[in-house]
Protein backbone atom coordinates (compact mmCIF):
# COMPACT_ATOMS: atom_id res chain seq x y z
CA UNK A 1 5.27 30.97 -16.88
CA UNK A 2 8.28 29.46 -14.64
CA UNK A 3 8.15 30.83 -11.05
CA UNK A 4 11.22 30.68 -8.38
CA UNK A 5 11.37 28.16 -6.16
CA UNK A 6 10.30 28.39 -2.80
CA UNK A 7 11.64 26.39 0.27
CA UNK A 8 9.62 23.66 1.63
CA UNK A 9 11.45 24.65 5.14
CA UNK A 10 15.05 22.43 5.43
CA UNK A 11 13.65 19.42 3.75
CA UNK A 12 13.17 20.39 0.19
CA UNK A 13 11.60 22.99 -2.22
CA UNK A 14 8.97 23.49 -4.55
CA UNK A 15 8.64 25.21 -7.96
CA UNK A 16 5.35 26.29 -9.43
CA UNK A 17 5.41 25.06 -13.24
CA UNK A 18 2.06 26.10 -14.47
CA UNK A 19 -1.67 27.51 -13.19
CA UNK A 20 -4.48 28.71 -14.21
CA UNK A 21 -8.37 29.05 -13.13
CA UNK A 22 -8.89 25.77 -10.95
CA UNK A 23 -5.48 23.94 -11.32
CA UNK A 24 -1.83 24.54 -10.76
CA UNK A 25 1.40 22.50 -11.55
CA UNK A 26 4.08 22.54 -8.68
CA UNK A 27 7.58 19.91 -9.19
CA UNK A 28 8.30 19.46 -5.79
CA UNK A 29 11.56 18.24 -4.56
CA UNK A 30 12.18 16.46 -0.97
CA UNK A 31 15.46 15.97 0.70
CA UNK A 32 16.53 12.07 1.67
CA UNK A 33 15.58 11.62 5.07
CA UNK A 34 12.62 14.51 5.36
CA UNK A 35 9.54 14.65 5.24
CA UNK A 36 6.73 17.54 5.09
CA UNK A 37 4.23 18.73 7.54
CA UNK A 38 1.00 16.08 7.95
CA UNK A 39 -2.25 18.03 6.60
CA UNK A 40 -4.66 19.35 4.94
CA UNK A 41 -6.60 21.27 2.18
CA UNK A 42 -9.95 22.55 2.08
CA UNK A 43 -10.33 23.54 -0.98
CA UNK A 44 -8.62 21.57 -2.94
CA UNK A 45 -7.31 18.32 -4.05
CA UNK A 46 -4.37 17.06 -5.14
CA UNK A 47 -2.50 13.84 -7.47
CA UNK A 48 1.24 13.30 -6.97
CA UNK A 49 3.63 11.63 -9.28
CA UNK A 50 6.70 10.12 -8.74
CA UNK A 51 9.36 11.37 -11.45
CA UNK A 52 12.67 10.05 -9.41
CA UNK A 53 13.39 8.85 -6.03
CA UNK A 54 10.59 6.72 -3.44
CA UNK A 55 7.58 8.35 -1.98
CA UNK A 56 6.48 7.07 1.70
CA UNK A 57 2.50 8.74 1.42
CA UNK A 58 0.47 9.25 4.07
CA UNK A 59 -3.18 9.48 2.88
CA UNK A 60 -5.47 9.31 5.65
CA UNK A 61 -5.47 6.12 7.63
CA UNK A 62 -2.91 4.69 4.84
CA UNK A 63 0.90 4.45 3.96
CA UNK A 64 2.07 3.37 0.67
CA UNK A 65 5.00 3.16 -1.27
CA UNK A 66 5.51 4.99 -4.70
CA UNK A 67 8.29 5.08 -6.82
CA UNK A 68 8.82 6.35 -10.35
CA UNK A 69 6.63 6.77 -12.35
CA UNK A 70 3.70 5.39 -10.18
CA UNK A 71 1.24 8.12 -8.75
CA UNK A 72 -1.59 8.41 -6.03
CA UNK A 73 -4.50 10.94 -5.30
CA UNK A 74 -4.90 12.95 -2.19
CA UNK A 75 -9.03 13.81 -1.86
CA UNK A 76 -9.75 17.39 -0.26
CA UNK A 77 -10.08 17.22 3.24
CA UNK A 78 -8.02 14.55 3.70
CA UNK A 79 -4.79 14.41 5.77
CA UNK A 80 -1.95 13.85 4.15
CA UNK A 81 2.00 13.40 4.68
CA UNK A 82 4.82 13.47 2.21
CA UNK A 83 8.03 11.33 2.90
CA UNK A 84 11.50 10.90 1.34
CA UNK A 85 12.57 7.71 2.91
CA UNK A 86 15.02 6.88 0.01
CA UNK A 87 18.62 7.62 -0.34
CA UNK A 88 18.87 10.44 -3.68
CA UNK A 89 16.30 13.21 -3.70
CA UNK A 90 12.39 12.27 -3.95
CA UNK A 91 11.22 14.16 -7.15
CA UNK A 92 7.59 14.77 -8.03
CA UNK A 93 5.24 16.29 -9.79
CA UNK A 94 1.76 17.67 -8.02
CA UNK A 95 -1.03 18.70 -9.62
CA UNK A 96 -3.78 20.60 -7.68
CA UNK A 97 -7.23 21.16 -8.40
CA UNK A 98 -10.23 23.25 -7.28
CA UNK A 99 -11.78 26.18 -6.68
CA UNK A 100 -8.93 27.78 -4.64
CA UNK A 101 -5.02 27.21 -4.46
CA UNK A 102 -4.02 29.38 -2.39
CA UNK A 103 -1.00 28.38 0.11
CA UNK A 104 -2.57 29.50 2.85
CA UNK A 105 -5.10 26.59 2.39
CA UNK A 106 -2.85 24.59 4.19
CA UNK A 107 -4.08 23.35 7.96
CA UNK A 108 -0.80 21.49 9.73
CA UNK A 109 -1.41 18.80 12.02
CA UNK A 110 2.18 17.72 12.90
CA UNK A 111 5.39 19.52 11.29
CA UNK A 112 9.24 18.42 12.00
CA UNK A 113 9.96 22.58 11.25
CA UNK A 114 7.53 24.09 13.81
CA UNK A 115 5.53 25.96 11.37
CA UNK A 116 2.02 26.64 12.84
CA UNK A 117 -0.70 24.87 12.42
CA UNK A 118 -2.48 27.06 10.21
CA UNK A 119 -1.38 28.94 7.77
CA UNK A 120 -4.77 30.90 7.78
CA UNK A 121 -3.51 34.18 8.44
């Protein structure tokens, strides 16, 4: 079932494509220029693929470069950054896994939008 999208704050916007028990499908699109919050998941992890655009990732202690049709894996736990440092919209898919999925499983370290840095409520 096809879900609206929500807004990644001004930098982009996500729509949930598919889920079910343990996974969910989110197409996630990022503005040129922006970037999203650097963090972290508990309880899950995640794999990212590049349908259009470049992909600056921030996985850990690494940066890489994806473009399309190239993809990387994010580990739970791990911090993690996603970048549009292209010039047309950075388009991906993300595909989550575990045994929660929840967005308030998301612990901000730094965030261009001032969210806080927990979303734990």
């Amino acid at each position: 079932m096809l879900q609206e999208s929500v807004i990644l704050a001004p930098g982009g916007h996500f729509t949930i494509l598919e889920e079910g028990r343990g996974y969910k499908i989110k197409r996630i699109e990022v503005k040129p220029g922006h970037r999203l919050s650097l963090q972290m998941h508990y309880h899950r992890s995640e794999h990212w693929i590049v349908v259009s655009g470049t992909a600056k990732v921030t996985c850990g202690d690494q940066e890489t470069i994806i473009k399309s049709n190239q993809s990387t894996y994010v580990p739970q736990c791990t911090a993690h950054r996603l970048e549009n440092p292209g010039v047309i919209p950075l388009v991906l898919i993300e595909v989550q896994n575990g045994e929660y999925l929840g967005e308030d499983d998301i612990i901000r370290f730094q965030d261009d939008y001032a969210r806080s840095h927990s979303e734990n409520k």
